[in-house]
N, C-alpha and C. Protein backbone atom coordinates (compact mmCIF):
# COMPACT_ATOMS: atom_id res chain seq x y z
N UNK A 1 -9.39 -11.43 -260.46
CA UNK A 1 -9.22 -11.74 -259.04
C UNK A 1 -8.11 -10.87 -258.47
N UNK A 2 -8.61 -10.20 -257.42
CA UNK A 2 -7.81 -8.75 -256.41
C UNK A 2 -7.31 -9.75 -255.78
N UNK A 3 -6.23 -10.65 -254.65
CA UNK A 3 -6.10 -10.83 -253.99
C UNK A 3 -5.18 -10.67 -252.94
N UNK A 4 -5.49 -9.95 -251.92
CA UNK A 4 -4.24 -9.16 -251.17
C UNK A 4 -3.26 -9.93 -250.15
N UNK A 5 -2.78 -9.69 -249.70
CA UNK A 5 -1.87 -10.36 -248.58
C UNK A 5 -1.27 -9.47 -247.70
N UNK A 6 -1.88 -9.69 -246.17
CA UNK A 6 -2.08 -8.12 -245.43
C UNK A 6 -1.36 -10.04 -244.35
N UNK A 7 -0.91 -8.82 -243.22
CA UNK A 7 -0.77 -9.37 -241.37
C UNK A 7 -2.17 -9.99 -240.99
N UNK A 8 -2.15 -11.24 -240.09
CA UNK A 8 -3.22 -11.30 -240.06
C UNK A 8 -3.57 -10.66 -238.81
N UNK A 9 -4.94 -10.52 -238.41
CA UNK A 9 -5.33 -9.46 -237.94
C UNK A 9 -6.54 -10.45 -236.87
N UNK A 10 -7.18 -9.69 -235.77
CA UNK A 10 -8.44 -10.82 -235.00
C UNK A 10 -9.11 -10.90 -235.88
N UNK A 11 -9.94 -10.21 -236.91
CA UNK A 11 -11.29 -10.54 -237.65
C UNK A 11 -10.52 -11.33 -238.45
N UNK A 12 -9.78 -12.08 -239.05
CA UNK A 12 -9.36 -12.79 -239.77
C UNK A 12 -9.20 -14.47 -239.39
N UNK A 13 -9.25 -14.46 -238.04
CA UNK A 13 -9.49 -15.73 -237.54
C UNK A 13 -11.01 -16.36 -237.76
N UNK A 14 -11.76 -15.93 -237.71
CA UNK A 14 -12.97 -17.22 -238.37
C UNK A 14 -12.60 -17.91 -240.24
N UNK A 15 -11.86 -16.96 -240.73
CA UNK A 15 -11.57 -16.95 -242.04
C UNK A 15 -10.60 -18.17 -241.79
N UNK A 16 -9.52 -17.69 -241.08
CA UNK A 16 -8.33 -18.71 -241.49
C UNK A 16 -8.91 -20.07 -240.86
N UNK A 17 -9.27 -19.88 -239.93
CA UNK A 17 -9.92 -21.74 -239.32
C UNK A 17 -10.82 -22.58 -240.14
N UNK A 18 -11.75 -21.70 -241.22
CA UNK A 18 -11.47 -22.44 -242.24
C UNK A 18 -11.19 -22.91 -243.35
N UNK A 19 -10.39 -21.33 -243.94
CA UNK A 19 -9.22 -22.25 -244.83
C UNK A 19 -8.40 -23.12 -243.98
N UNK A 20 -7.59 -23.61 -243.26
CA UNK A 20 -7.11 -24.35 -242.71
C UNK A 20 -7.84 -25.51 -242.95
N UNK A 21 -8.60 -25.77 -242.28
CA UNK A 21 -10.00 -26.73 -241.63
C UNK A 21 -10.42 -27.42 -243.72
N UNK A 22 -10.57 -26.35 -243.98
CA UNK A 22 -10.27 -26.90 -245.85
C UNK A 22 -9.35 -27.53 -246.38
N UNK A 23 -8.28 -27.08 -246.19
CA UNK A 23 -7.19 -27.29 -246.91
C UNK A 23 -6.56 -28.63 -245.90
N UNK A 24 -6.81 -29.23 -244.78
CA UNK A 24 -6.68 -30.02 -243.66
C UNK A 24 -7.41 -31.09 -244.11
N UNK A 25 -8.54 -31.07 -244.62
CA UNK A 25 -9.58 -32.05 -244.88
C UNK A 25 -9.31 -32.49 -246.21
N UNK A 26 -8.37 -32.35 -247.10
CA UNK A 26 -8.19 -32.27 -247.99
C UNK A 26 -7.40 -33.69 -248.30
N UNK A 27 -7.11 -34.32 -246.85
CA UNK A 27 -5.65 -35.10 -246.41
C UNK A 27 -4.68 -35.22 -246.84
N UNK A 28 -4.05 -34.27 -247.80
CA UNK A 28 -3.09 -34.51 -248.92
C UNK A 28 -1.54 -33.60 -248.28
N UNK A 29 -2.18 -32.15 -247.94
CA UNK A 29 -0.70 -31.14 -247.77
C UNK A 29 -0.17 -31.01 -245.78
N UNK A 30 -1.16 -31.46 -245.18
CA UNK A 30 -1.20 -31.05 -243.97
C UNK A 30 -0.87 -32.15 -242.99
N UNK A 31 -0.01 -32.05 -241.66
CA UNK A 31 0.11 -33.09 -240.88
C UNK A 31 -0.97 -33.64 -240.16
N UNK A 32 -2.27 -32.78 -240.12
CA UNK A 32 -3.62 -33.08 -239.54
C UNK A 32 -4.40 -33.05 -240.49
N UNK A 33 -5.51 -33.76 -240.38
CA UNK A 33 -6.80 -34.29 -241.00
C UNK A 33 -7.89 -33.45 -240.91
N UNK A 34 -8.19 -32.29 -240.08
CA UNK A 34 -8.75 -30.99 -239.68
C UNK A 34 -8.22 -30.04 -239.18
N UNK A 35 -8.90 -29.32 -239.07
CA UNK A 35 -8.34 -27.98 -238.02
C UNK A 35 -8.91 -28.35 -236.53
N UNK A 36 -7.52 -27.77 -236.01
CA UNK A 36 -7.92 -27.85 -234.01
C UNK A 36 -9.03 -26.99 -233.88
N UNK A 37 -9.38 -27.03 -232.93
CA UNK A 37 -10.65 -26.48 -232.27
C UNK A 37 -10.75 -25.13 -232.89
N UNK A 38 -11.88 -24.50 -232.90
CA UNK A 38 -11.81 -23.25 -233.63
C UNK A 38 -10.83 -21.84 -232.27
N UNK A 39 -11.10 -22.03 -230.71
CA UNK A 39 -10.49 -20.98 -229.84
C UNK A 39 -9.12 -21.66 -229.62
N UNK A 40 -8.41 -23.27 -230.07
CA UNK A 40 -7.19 -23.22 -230.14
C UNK A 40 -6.56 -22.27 -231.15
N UNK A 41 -7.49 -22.58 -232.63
CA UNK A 41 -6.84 -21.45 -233.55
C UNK A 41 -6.92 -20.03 -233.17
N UNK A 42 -7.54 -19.86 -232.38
CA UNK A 42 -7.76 -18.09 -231.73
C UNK A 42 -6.69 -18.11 -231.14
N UNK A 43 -6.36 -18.85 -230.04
CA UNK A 43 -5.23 -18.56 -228.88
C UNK A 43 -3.59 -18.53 -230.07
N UNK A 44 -3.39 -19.45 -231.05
CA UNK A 44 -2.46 -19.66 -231.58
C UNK A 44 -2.32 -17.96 -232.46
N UNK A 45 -3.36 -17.74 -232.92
CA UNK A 45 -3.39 -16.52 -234.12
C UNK A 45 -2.81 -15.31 -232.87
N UNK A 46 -3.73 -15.41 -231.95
CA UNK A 46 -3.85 -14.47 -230.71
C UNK A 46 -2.31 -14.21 -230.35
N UNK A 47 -1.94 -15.02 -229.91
CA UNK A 47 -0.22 -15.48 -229.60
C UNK A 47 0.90 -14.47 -230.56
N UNK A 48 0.53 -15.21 -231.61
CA UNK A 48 1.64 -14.81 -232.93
C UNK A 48 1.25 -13.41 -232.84
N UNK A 49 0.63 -12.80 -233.02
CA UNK A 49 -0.65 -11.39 -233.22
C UNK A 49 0.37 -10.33 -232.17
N UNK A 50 0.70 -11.07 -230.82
CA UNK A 50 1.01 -10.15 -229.73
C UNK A 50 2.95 -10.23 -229.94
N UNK A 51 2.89 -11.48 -229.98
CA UNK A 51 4.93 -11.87 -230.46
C UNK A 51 5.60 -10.90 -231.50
N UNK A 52 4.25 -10.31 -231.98
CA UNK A 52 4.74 -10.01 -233.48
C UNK A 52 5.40 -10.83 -234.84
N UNK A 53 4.76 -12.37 -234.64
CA UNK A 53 5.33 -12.97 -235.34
C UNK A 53 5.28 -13.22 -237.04
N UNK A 54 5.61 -13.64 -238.05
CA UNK A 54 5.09 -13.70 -239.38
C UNK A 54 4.17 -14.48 -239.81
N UNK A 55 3.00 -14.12 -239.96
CA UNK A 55 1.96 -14.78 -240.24
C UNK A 55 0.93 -13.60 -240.82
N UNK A 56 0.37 -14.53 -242.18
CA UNK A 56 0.12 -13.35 -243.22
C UNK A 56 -0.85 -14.01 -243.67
N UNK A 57 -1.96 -13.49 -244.25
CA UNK A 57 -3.49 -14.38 -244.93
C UNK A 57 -3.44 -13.55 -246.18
N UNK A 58 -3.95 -14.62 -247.70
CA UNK A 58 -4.48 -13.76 -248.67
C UNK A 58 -5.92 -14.06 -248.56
N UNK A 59 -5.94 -12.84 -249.09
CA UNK A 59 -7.57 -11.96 -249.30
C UNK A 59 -8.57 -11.71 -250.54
N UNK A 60 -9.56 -12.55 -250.60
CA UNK A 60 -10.20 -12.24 -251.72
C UNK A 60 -11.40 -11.32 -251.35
N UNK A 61 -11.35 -10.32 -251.24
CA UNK A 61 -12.27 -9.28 -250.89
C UNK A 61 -11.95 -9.65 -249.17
N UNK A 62 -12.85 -10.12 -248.52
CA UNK A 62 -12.37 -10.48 -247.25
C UNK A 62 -12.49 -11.47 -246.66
N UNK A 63 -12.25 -13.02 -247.87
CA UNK A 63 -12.45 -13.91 -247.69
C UNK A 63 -11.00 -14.36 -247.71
N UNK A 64 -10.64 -14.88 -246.46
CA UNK A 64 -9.35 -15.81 -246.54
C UNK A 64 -9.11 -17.09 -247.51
N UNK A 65 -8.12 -16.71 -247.92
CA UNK A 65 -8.47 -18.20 -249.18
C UNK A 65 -6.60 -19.09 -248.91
N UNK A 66 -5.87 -18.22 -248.02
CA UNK A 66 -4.33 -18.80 -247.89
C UNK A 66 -3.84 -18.24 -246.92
N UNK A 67 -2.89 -18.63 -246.19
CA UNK A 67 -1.60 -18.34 -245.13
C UNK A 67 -0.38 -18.88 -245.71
N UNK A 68 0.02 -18.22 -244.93
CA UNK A 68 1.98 -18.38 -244.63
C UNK A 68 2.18 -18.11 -243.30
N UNK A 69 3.06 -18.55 -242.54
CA UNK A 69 3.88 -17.85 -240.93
C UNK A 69 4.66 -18.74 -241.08
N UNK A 70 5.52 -18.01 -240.24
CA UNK A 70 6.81 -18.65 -239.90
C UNK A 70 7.08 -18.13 -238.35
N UNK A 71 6.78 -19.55 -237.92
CA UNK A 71 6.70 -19.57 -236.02
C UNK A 71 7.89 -20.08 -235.39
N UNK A 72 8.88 -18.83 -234.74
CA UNK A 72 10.10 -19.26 -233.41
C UNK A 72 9.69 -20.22 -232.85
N UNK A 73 11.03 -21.12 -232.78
CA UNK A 73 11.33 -22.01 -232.01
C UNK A 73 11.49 -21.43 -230.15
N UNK A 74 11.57 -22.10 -229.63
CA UNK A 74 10.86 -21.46 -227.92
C UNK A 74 12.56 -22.39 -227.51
N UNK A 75 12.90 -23.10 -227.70
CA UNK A 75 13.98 -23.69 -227.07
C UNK A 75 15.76 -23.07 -226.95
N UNK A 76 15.94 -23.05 -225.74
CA UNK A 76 16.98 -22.36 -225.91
C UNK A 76 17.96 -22.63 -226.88
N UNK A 77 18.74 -22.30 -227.64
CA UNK A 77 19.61 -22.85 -228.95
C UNK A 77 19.01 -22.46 -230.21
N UNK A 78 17.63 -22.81 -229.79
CA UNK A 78 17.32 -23.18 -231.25
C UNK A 78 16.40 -21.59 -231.49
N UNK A 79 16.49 -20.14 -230.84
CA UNK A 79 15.53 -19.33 -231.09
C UNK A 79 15.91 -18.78 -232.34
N UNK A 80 16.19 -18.36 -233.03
CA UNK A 80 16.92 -18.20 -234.13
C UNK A 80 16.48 -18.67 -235.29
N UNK A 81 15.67 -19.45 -235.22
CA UNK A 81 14.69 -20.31 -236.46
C UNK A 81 13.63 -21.10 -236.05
N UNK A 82 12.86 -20.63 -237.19
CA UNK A 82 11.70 -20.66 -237.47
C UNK A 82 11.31 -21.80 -238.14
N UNK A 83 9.56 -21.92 -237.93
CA UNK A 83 9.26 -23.18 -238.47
C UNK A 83 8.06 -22.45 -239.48
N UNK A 84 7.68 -22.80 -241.13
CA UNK A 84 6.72 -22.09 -241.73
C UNK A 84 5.86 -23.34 -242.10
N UNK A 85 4.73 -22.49 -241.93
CA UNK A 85 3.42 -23.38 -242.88
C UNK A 85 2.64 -22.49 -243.60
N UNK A 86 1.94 -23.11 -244.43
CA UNK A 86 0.85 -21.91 -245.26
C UNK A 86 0.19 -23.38 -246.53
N UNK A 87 -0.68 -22.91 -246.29
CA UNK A 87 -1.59 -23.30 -247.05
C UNK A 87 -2.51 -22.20 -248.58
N UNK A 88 -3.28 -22.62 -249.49
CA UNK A 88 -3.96 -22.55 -250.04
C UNK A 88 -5.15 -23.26 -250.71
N UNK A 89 -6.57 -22.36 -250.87
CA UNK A 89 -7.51 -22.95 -251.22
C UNK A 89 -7.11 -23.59 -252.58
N UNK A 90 -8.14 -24.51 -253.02
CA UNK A 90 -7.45 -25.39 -254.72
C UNK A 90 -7.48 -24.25 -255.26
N UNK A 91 -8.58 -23.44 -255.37
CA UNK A 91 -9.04 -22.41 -256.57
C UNK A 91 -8.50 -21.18 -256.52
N UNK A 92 -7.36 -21.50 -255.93
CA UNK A 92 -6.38 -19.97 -255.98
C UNK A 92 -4.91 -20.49 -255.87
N UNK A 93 -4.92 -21.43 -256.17
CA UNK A 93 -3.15 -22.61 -256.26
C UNK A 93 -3.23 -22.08 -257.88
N UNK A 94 -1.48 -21.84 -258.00
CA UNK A 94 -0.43 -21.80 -259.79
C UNK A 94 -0.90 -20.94 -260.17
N UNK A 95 -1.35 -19.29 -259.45
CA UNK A 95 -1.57 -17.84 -259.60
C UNK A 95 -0.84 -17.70 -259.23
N UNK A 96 -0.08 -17.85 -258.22
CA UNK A 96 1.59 -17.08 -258.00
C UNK A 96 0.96 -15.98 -256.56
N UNK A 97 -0.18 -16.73 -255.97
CA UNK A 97 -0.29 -16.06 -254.92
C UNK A 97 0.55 -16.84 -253.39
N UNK A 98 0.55 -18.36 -253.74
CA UNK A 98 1.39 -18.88 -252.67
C UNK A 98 2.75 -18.16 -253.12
N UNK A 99 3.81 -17.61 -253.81
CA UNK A 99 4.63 -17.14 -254.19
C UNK A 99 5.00 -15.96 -253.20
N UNK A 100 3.53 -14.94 -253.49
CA UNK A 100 3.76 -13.44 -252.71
C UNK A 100 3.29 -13.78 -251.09
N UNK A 101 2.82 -14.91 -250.59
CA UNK A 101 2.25 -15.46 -249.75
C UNK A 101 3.64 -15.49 -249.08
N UNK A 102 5.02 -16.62 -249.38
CA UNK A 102 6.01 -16.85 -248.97
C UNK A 102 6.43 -16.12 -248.71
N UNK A 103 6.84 -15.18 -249.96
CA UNK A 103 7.77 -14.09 -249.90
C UNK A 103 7.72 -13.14 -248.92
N UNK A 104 6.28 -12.55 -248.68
CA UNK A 104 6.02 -11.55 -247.87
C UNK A 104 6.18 -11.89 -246.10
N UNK A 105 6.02 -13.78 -246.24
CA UNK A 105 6.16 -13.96 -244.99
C UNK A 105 8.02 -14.17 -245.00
N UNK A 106 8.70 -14.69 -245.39
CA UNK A 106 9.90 -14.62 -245.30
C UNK A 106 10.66 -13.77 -245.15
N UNK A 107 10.17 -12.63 -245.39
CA UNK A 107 10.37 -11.19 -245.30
C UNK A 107 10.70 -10.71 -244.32
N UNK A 108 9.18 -10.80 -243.73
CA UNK A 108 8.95 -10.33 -242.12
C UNK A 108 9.86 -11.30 -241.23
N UNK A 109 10.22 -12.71 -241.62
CA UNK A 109 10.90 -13.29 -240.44
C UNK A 109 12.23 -13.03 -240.64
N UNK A 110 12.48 -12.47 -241.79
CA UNK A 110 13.94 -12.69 -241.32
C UNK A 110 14.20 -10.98 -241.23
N UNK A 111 13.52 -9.92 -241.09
CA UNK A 111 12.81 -8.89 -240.19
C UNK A 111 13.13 -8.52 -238.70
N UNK A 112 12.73 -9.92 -238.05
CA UNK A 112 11.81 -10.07 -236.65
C UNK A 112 13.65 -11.09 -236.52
N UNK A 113 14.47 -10.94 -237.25
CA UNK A 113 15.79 -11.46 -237.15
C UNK A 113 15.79 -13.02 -236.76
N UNK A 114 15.38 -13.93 -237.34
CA UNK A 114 15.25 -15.32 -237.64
C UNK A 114 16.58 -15.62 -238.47
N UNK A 115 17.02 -16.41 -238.40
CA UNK A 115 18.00 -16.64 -239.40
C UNK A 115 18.23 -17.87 -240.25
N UNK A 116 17.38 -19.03 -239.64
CA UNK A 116 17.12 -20.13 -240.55
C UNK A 116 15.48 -20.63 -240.35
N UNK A 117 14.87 -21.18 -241.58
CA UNK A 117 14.06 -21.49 -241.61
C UNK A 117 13.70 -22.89 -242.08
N UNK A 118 12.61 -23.72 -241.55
CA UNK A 118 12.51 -24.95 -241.75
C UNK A 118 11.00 -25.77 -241.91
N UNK A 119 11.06 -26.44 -242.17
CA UNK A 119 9.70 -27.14 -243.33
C UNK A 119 9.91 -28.33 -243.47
N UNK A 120 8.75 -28.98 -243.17
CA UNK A 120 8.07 -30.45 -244.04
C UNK A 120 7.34 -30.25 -245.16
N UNK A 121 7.44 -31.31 -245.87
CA UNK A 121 6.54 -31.75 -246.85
C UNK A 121 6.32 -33.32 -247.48
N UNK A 122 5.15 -33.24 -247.68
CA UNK A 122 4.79 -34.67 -247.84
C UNK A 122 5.79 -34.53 -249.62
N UNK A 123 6.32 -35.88 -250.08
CA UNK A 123 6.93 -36.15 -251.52
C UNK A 123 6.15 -35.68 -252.03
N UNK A 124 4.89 -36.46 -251.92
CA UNK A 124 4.12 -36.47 -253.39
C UNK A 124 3.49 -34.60 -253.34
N UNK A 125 3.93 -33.86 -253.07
CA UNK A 125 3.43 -32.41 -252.86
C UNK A 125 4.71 -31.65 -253.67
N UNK A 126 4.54 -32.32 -255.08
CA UNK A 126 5.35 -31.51 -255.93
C UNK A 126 5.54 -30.36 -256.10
N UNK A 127 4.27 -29.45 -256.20
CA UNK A 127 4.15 -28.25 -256.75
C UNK A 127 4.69 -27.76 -255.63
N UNK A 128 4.60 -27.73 -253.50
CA UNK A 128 4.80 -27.17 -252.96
C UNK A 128 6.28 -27.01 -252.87
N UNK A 129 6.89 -28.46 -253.12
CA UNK A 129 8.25 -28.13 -253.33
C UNK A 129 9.30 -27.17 -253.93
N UNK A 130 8.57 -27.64 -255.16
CA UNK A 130 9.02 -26.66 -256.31
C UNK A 130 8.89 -25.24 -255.81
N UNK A 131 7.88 -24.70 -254.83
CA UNK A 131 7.63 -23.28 -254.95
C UNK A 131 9.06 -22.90 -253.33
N UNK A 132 9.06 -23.87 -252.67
CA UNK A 132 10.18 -23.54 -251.65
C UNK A 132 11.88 -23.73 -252.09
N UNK A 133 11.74 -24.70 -252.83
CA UNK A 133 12.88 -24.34 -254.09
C UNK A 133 13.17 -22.84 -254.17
N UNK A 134 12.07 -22.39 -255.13
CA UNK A 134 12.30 -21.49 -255.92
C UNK A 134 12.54 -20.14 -254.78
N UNK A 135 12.03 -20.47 -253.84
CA UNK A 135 12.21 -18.86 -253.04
C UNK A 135 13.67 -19.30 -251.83
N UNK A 136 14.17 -20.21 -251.88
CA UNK A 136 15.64 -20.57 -251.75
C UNK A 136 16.16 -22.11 -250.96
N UNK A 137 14.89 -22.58 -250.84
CA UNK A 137 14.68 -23.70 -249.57
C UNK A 137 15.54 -24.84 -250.50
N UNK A 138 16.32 -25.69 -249.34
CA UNK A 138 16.94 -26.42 -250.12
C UNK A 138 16.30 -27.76 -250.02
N UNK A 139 16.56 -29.29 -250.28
CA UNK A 139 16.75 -30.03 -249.47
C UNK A 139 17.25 -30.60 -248.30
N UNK A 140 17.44 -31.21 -246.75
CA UNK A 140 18.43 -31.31 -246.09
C UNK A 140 18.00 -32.71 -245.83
N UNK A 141 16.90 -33.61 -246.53
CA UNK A 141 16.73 -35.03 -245.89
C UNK A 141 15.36 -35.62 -246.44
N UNK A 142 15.05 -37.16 -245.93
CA UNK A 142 14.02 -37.56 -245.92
C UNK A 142 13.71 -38.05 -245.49
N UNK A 143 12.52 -38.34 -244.58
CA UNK A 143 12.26 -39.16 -243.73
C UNK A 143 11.25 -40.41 -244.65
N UNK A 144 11.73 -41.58 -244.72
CA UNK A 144 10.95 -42.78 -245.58
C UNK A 144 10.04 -43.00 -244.94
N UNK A 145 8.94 -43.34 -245.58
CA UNK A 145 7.78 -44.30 -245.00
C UNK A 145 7.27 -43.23 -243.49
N UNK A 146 7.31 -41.89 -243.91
CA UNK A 146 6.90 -41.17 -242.58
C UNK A 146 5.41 -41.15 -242.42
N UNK A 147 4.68 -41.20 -243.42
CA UNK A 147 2.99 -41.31 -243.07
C UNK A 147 2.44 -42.23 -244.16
N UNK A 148 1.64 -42.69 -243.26
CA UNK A 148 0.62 -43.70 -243.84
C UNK A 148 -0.67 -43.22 -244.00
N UNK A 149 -1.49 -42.78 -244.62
CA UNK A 149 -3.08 -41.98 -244.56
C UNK A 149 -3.51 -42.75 -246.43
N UNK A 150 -4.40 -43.80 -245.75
CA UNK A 150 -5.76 -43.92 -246.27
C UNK A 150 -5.02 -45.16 -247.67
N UNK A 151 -4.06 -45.88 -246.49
CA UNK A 151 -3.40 -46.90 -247.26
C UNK A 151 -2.21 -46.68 -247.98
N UNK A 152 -1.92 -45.11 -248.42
CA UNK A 152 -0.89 -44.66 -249.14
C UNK A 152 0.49 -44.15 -248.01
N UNK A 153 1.88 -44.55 -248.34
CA UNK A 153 3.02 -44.39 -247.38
C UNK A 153 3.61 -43.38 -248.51
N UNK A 154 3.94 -42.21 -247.70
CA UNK A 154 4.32 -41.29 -248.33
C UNK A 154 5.52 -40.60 -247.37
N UNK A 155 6.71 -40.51 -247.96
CA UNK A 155 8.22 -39.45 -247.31
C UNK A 155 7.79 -38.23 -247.33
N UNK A 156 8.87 -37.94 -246.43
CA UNK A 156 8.00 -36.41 -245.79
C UNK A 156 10.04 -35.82 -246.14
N UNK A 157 9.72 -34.51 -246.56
CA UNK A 157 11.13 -34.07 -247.28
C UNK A 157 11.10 -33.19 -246.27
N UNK A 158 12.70 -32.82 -245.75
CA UNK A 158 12.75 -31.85 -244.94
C UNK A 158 13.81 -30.86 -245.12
N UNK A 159 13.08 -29.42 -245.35
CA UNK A 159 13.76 -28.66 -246.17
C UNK A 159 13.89 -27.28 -245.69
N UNK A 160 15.37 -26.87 -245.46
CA UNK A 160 15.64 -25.59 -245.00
C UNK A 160 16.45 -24.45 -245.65
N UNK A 161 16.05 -23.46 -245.02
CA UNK A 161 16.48 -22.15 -245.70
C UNK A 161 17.06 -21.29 -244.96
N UNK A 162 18.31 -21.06 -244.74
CA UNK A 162 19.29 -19.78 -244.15
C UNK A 162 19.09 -19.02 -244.88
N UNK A 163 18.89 -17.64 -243.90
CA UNK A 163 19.54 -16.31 -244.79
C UNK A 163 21.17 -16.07 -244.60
C-alpha cells in the first residue's frame, strides 16, 4: 500500500465527503453522526483551499481514505490558533499514516504562523490520543459526562499543543 498525503485539492472533495461521511457513521471518533451536506463540505474545503489553510487528504491511488486540517480561529484574540481534525478509514488506522497525516498538517500550520493548536477527543479514543501525545499535544482538561450516544456517556479530553 502507496499511500500519499498531498493538499487537498477540488477533485478531492467527493473523496473526502465520504471518508468523512464513513468515518462519521461510525459514531465512535466524530462530534457528528454523518457528514453535512455534500456542497456544505464543498464550500468548507472551497474556503480553506482559497485561505490557504492546512488541510491535507491521504491517498490510495486516488481514493481518499484520511484527513488532517487545522482551521483558524476567526475571533479577534484568538487568531493565532487553530482547531485540527482528521480522520481515518478502519483499514488504513496503526500504519503510521495518521502519523504523516498530523505531521504534515502541523507543519503547514504552524507555516501559515499559528501558534497554538487545539483538539477534542472522545476518552474512550485511545489510540487517537496516544498519536496527539506523541506528536506533542498535551492534556489541558476534561469535560465529564460530555456525550451521551447510543446509551454510552463518554468525556471528551481537551488537548493542546503550542509551538
Amino acid at each position: 500500500m502507496n499511500v500519499e498525503i498531498v493538499p487537498i485539492n477540488h477533485e478531492h472533495i467527493p473523496g473526502f465527503f465520504e471518508c468523512l461521511d464513513s468515518v462519521a457513521r461510525e459514531r465512535k471518533y466524530l462530534r457528528f453522526l454523518q457528514a453535512p451536506p455534500l456542497e456544505s463540505v464543498r464550500e468548507f474545503v472551497e474556503a480553506n483551499i482559497t485561505a490557504g489553510n492546512a488541510q491535507f487528504v491521504a491517498l490510495d491511488d486516488a481514493r481518499v481514505v484520511g484527513w488532517c486540517d487545522v482551521i483558524p480561529k476567526k475571533m479577534e484574540g484568538f487568531q493565532h490558533v487553530g482547531v485540527l481534525g482528521m480522520g481515518l478509514l478502519p483499514d488504513y488506522r496503526g500504519q503510521g499514516i495518521g502519523t504523516r497525516l498530523i505531521e504534515t498538517t502541523l507543519a503547514r500550520a504552524k507555516e501559515i504562523g499559528l501558534e497554538r493548536i487545539e483538539l477534542d477527543a472522545f476518552a474512550t479514543n485511545t489510540n487517537a490520543i496516544a498519536l496527539y501525545e506523541k506528536v506533542g499535544f498535551v492534556i489541558e482538561g476534561v469535560k465529564r459526562n460530555a456525550r451521551k450516544i447510543d446509551g454510552i456517556v463518554e468525556d471528551n479530553i481537551v488537548m493542546g499543543l503550542v509551538f
